[in-house]
Protein backbone atom coordinates (compact mmCIF):
# COMPACT_ATOMS: atom_id res chain seq x y z
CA UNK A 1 48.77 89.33 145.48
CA UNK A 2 49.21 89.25 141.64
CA UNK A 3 52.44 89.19 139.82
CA UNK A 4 52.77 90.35 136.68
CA UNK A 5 54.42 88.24 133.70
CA UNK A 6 57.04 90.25 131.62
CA UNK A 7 58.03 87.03 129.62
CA UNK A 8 56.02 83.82 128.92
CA UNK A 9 56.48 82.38 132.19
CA UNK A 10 58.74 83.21 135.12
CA UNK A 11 60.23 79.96 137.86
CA UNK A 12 59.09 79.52 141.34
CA UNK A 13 61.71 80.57 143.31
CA UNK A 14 61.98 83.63 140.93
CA UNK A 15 58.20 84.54 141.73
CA UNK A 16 58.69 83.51 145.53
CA UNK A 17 61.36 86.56 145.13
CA UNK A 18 59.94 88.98 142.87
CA UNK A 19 57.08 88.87 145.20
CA UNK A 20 59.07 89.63 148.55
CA UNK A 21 57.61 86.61 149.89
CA UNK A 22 61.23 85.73 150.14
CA UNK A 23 64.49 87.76 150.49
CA UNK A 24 67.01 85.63 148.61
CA UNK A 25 67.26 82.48 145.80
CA UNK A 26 68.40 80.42 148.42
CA UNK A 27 65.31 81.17 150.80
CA UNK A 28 63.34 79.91 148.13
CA UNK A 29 65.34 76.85 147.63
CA UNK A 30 64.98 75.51 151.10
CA UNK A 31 61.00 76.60 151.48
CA UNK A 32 60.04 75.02 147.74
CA UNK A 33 62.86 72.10 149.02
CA UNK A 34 61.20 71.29 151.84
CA UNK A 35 57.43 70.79 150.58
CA UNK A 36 56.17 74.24 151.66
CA UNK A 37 54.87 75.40 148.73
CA UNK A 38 51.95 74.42 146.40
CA UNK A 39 51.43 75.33 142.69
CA UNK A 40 48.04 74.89 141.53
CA UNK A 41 46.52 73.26 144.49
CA UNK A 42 49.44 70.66 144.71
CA UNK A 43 53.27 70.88 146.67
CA UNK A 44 55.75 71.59 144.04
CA UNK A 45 59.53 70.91 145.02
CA UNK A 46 61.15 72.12 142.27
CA UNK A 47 62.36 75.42 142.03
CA UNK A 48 62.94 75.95 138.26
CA UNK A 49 59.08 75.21 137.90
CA UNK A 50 57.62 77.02 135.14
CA UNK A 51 54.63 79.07 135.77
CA UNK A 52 52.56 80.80 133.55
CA UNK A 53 49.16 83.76 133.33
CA UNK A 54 46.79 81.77 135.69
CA UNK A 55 48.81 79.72 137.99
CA UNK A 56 48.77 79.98 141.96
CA UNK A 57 50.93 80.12 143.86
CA UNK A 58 50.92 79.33 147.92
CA UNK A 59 53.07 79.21 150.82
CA UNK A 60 51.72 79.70 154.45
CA UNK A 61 48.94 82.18 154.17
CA UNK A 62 50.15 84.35 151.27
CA UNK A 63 48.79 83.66 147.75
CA UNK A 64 50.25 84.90 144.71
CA UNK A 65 48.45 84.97 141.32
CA UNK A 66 50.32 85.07 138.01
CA UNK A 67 48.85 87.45 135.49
């Protein structure tokens, strides 16, 4: 899945949303909290992570690709 950038960059847990991998803020929270997703190849536990055009993004088998 790709996900467009409409500013610079856009957080994880806002692109774990935007992406309807997850249905609220605080969905992400406890996923990203709890080591289940990985950024770039790596687990990222913080939720105000920026990412920018290029960066993956992972959690279970769903893959999202900012662009």
């Amino acid at each position: 899945m790709e996900l467009k950038l409409k500013d610079e960059y856009i957080k994880l847990g806002q692109a774990l949303k935007a992406s309807g991998i997850v249905s609220s803020g605080l969905d992400a929270k406890y996923i990203i909290q709890d080591g289940l997703v990985k950024v770039n190849g790596e687990i990222e536990t913080r939720r105000g992570k920026k990412l920018y055009n290029g960066d993956i993004v992972e959690y279970e088998e769903k893959i999202i690709t900012i662009i």
